[in-house]
Protein backbone atom coordinates (compact mmCIF):
# COMPACT_ATOMS: atom_id res chain seq x y z
CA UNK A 1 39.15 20.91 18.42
CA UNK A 2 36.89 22.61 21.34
CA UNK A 3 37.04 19.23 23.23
CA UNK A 4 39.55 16.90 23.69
CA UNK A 5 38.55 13.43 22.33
CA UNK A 6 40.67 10.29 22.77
CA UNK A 7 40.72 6.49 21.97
CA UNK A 8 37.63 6.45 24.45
CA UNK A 9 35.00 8.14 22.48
CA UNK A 10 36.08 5.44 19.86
CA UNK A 11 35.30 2.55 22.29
CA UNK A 12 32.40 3.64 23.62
CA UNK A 13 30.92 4.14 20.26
CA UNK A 14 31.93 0.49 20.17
CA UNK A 15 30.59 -0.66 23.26
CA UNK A 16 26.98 0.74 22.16
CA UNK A 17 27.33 -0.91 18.74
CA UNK A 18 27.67 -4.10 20.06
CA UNK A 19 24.48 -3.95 21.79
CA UNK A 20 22.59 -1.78 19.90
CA UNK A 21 23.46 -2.02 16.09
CA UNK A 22 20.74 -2.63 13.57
CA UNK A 23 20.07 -5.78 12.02
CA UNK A 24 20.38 -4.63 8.26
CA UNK A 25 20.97 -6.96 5.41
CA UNK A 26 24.38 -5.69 4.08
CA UNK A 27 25.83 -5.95 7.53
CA UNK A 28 27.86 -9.23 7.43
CA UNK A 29 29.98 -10.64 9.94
CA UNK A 30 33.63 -9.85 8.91
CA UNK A 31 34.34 -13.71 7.28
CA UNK A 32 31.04 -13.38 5.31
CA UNK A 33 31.53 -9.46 4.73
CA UNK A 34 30.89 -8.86 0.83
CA UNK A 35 32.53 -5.48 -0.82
CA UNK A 36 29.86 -5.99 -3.66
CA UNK A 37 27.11 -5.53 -1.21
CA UNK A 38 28.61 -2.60 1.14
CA UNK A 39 28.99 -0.96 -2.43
CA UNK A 40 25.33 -1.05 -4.03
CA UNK A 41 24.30 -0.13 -0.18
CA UNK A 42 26.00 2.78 -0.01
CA UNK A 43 24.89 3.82 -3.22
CA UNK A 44 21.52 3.12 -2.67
CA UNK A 45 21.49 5.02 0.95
CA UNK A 46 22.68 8.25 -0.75
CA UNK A 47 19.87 10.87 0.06
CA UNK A 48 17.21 7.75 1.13
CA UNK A 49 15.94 5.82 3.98
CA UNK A 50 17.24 2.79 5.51
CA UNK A 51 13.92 1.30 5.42
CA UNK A 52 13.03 2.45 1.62
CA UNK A 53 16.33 0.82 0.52
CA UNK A 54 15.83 -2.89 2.11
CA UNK A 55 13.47 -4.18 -0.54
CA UNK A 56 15.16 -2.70 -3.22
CA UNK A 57 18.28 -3.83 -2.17
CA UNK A 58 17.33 -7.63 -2.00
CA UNK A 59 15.56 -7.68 -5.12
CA UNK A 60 18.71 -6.19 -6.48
CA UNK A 61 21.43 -8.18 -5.08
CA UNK A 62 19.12 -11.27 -5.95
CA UNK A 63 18.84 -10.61 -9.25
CA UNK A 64 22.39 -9.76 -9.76
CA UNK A 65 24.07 -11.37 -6.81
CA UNK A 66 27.58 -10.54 -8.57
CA UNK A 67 29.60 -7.81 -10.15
CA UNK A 68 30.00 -10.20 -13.73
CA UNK A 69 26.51 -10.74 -13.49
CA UNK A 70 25.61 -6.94 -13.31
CA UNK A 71 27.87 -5.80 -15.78
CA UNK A 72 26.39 -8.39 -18.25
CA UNK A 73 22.98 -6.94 -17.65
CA UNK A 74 21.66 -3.74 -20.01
CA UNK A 75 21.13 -0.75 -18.39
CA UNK A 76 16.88 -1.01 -19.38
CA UNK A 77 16.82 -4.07 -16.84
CA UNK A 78 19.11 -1.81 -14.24
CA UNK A 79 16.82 1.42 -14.87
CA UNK A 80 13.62 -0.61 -14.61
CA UNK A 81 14.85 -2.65 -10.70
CA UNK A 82 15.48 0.94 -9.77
CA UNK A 83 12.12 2.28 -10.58
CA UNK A 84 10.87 4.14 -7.64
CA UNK A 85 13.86 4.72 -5.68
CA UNK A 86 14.56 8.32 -7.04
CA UNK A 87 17.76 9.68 -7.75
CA UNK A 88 18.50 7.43 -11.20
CA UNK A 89 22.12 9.07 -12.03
CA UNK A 90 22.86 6.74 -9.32
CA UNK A 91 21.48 3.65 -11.52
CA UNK A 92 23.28 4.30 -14.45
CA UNK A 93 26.39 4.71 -12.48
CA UNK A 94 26.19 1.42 -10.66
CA UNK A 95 25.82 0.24 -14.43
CA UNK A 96 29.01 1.70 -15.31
CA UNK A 97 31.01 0.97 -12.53
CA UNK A 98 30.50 -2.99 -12.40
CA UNK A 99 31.76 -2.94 -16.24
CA UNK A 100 34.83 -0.88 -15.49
CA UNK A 101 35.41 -3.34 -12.25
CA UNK A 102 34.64 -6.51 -14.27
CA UNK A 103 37.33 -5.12 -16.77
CA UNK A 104 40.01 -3.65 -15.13
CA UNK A 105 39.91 -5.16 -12.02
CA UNK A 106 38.88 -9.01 -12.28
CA UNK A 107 35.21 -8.44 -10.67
CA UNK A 108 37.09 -7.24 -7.15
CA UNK A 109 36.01 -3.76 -6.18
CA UNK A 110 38.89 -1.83 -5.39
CA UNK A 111 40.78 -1.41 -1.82
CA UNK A 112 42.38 1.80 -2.05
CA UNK A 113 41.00 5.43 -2.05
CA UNK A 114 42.66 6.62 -5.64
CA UNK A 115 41.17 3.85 -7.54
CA UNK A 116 37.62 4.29 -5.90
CA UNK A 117 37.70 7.64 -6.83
CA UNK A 118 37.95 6.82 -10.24
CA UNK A 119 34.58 4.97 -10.23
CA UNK A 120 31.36 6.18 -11.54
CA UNK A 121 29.14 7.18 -8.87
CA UNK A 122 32.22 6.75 -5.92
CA UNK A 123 32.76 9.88 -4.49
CA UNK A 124 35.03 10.47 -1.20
CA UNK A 125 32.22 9.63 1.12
CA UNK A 126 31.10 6.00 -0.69
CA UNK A 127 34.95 5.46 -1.29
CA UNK A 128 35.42 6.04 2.41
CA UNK A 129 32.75 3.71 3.38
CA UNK A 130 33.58 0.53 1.05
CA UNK A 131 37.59 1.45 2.69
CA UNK A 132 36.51 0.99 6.59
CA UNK A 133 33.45 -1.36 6.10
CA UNK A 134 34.64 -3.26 3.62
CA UNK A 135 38.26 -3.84 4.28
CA UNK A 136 38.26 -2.23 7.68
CA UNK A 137 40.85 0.48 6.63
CA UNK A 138 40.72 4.07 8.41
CA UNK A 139 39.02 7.03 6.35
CA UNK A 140 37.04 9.79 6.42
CA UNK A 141 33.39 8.93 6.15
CA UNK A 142 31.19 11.64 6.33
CA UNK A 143 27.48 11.52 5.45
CA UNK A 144 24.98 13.54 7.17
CA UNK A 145 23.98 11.45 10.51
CA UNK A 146 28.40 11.60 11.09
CA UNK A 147 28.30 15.17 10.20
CA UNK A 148 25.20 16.32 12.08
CA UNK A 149 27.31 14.36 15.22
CA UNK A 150 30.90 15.52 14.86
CA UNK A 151 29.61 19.33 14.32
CA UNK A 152 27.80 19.12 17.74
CA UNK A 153 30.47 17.35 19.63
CA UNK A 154 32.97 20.32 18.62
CA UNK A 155 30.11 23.05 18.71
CA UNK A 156 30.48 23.92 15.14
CA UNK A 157 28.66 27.37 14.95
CA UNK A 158 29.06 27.30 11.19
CA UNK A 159 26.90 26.13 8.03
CA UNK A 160 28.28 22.39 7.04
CA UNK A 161 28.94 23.67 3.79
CA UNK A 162 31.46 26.30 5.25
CA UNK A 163 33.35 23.68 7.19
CA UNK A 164 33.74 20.61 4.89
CA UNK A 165 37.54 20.18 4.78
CA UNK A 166 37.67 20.74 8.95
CA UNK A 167 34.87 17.95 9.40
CA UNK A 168 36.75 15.41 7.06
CA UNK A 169 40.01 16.12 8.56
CA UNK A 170 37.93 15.36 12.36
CA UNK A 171 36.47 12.31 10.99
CA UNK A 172 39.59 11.18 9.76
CA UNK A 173 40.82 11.76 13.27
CA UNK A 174 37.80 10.18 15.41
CA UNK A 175 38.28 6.99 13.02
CA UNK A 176 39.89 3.88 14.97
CA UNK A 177 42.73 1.79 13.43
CA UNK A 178 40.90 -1.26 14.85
CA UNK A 179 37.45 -2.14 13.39
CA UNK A 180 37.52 1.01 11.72
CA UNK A 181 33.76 -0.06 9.73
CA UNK A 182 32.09 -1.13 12.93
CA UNK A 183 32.81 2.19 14.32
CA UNK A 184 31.90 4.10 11.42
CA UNK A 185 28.24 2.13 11.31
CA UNK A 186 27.67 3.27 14.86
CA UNK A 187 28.24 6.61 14.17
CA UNK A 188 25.32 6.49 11.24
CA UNK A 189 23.12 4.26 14.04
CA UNK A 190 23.97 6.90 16.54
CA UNK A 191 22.90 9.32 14.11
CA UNK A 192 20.15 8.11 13.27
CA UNK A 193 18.90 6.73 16.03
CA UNK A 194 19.75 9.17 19.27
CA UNK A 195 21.31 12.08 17.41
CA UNK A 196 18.60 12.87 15.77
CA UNK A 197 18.40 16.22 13.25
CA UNK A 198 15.39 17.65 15.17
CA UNK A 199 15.45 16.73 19.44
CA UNK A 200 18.37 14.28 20.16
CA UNK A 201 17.87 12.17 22.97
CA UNK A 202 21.12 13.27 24.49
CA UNK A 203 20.62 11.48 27.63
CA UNK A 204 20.85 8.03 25.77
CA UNK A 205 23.96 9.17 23.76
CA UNK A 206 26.72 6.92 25.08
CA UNK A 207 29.34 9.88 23.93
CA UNK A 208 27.59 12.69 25.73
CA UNK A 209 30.30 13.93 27.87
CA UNK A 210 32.92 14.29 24.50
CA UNK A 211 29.48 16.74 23.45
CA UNK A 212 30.06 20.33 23.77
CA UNK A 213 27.15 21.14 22.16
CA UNK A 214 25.11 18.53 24.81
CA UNK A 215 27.74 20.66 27.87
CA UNK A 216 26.56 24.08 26.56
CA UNK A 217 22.87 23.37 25.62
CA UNK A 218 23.16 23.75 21.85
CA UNK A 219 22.01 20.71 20.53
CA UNK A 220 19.13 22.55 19.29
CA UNK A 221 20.83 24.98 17.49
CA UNK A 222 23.73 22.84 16.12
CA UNK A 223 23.89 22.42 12.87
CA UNK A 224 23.12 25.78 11.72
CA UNK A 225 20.37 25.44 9.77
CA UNK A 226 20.92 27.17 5.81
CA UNK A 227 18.28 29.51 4.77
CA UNK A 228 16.55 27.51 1.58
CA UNK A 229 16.07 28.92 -1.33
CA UNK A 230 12.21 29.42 -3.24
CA UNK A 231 12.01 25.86 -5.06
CA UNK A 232 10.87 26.45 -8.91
CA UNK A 233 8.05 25.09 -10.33
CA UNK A 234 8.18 23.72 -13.42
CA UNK A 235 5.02 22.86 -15.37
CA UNK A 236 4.33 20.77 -18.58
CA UNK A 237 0.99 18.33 -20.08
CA UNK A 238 0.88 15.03 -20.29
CA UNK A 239 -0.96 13.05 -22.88
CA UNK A 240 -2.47 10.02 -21.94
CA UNK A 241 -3.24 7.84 -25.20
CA UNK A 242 -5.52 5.18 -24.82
CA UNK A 243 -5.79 2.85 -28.01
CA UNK A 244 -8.78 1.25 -30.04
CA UNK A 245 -7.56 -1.79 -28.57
CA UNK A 246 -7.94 0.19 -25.14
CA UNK A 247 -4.55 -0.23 -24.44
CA UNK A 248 -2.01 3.13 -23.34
CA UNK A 249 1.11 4.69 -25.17
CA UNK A 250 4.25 4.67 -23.02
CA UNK A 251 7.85 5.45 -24.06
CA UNK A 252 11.05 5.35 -22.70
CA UNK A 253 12.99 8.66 -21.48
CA UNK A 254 16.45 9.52 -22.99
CA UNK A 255 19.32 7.80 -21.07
CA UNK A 256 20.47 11.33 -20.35
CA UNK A 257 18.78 14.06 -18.05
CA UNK A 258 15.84 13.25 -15.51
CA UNK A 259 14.49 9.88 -14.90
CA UNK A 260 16.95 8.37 -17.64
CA UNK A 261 15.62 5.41 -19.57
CA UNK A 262 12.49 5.44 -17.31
CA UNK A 263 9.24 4.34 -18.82
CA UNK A 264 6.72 7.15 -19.36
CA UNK A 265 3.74 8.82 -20.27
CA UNK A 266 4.41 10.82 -22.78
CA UNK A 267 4.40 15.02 -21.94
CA UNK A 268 5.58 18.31 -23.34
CA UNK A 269 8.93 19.78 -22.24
CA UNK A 270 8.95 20.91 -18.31
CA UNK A 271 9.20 24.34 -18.46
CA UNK A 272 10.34 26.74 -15.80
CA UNK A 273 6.71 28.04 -14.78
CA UNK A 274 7.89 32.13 -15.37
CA UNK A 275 9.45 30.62 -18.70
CA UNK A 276 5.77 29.01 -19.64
CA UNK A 277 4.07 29.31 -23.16
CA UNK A 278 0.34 30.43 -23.66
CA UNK A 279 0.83 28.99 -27.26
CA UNK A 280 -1.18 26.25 -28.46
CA UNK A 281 -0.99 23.09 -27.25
CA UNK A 282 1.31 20.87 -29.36
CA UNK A 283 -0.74 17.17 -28.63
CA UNK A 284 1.74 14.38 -30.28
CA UNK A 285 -1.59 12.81 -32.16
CA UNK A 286 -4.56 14.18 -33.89
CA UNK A 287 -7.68 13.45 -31.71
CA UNK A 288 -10.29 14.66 -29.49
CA UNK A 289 -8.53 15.62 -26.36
CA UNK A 290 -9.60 16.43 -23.24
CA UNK A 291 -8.27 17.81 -19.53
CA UNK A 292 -8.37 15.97 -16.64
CA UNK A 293 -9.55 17.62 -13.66
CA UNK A 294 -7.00 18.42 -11.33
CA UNK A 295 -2.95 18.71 -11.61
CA UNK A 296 -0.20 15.95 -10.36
CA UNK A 297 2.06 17.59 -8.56
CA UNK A 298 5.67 15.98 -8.08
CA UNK A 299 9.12 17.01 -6.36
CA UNK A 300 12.45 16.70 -7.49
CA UNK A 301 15.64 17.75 -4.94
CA UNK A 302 15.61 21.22 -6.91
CA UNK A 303 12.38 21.48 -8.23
CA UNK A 304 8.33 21.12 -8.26
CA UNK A 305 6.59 19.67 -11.33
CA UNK A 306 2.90 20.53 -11.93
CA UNK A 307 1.70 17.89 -14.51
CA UNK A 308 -1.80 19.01 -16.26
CA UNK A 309 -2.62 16.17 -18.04
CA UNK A 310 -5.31 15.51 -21.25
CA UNK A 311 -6.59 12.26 -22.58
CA UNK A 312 -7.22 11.22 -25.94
CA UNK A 313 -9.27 7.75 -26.88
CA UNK A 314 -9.57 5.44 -30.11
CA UNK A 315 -6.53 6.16 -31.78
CA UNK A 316 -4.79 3.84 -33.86
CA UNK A 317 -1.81 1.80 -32.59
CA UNK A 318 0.09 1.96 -35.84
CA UNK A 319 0.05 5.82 -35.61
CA UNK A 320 2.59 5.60 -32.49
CA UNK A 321 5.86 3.73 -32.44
CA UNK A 322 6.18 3.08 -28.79
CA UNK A 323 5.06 0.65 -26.22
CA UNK A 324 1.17 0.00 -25.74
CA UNK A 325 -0.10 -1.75 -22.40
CA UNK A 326 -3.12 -2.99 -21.15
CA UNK A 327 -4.93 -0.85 -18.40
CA UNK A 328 -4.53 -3.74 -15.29
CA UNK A 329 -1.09 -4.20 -16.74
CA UNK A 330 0.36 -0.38 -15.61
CA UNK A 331 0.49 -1.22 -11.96
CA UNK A 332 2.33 -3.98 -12.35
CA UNK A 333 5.13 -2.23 -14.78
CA UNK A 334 8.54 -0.77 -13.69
CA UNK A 335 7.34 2.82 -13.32
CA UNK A 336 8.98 6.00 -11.55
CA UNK A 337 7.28 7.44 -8.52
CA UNK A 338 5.76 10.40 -11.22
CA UNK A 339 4.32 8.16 -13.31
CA UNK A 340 2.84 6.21 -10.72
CA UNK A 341 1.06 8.88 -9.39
CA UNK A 342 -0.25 9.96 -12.86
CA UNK A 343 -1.56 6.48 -13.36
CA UNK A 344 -3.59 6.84 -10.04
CA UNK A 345 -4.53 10.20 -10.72
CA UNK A 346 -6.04 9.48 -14.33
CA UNK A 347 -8.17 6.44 -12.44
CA UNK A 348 -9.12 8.42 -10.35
CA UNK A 349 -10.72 11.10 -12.46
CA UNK A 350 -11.67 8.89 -15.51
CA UNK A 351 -14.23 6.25 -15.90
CA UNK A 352 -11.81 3.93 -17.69
């Protein structure tokens, strides 16, 4: 380690917490602290905002305020409270998990690392956060705010990706044995809040002096930013059916691959946009179909997805087995953040 960094970096980290910490609803006092809740936080927080995950996480936690009650649940119900938040591998594994923890392990999520681990969905930074905020144990916990701070207090020249064993074994090291999860929530406030990704307000950081990045005027450059790669756009049509009854056709996805057991407009296959077809359109139905003007565009974490979509009206329920809605009924369904923006950009180009 460039700088030498005792108990006091730990206690001043403290100090700033105690004054400073958000006001979030999974943070409990440490009698009223609930494992359930630090869980489906954590899991919810991977790759999105604080402030995107509140309302999700009430309406979650209200609806299944226990681990029995959520492994009782189908995994429809658990797909369809997740609609919108993005990333639904992480839905499915919640699903799994509470069933394994109901079963194995009396509704009590675990308190040691090994058995974590073994958890759908638990990797060794959510195992590492239940351990210290949880049950106040030591561990590495290393998400990006924690990295983004312990690379620029050791004035880590390297990609994060290059370094991932050395900034575990440092976290492990900066962790206190006292109040081990109110230490490692300060260093995701800190993060978050003061040492920031893109110009960290250095002279409010209550650990500047430990910095040598903040010493040597390379908070800028710390973390080395990774060169990014061309994302691929993938491109497909989507057929929007409106009934006789002028009502729409929706489906569910498979509960494997993108946007499992999400409900959908129906589309063709999303195809790698070199890979694409100039054969003829294969429309589900018989009918007069039509293009919409204009594409949806939509992006995943690896890839872009141009939707061109085409409308066919009057056709006959009976022909589709599937699930038919009313028009002022869509915005109120469970619907992924694609679909959702499909259903604005049809009403938006159509006179329905």
């Amino acid at each position: 380690m460039k700088v030498s960094i005792k108990d006091n970096l730990s206690k001043k980290m403290l100090l700033w917490y105690d004054k400073n910490k958000r006001d979030l609803p999974w943070r409990k006092s440490k009698k009223d602290l609930n494992p359930y809740q630090t869980w489906i936080s954590e899991i919810m927080l991977q790759q999105t905002t604080v402030e995107a995950v509140i309302p999700y996480f009430h309406k979650f936690t209200a609806k299944w305020p226990t681990i029995k009650k959520l492994s009782e649940s189908n995994i429809e119900e658990i797909m369809d409270a997740w609609s919108g938040l993005g990333y639904y591998s992480r839905a499915k594994n919640i699903h799994k998990a509470a069933k394994i923890i109901t079963k194995e392990y009396n509704d009590q999520i675990p308190n040691n690392y090994d058995e974590l681990i073994k958890l759908p969905g638990i990797g060794p930074y959510t195992a590492g956060a239940i351990l210290t905020i949880a049950y106040d144990k030591k561990a590495s916990v290393i998400d990006s705010n924690i990295e983004r701070i312990i690379l620029r207090i050791q004035g880590i020249k390297k990609p994060k990706d290059k370094v991932k064993k050395e900034l575990i074994k440092i976290s492990e090291e900066l962790c206190p044995d006292i109040r081990s999860g109110d230490y490692v929530q300060a260093m995701m406030d800190l993060g978050s809040a003061i040492c920031k990704p893109n110009n960290p307000k250095c002279n409010l950081c209550p650990i500047k002096k430990f910095c040598y990045s903040y010493k040597n005027n390379l908070t800028n450059l710390i973390p080395i930013k990774k060169t990014r790669k061309p994302i691929k756009i993938r491109k497909a049509r989507l057929f929007w059916i409106v009934s006789n009854q002028n009502r729409i056709f929706l489906r569910r996805r498979p509960l494997t691959g993108l946007l499992p057991g999400m409900l959908e407009f129906p589309s063709s296959d999303w195809i790698i946009k070199s890979k694409e077809s100039k054969k003829e359109i294969l429309f589900p139905i018989k009918g007069n179909w039509k293009p919409i003007t204009g594409n949806v565009m939509h992006t995943f974490s690896h890839f872009q997805l141009s939707l061109k979509i085409y409308i066919c009206r009057d056709v006959n329920e009976k022909k589709l087995e599937g699930i038919w809605k009313k028009e002022n009924d869509i915005p109120n369904l469970h619907l992924p953040s694609l679909m959702k923006k499909v259903y604005k950009h049809v009403f938006s180009n159509t006179n329905n």
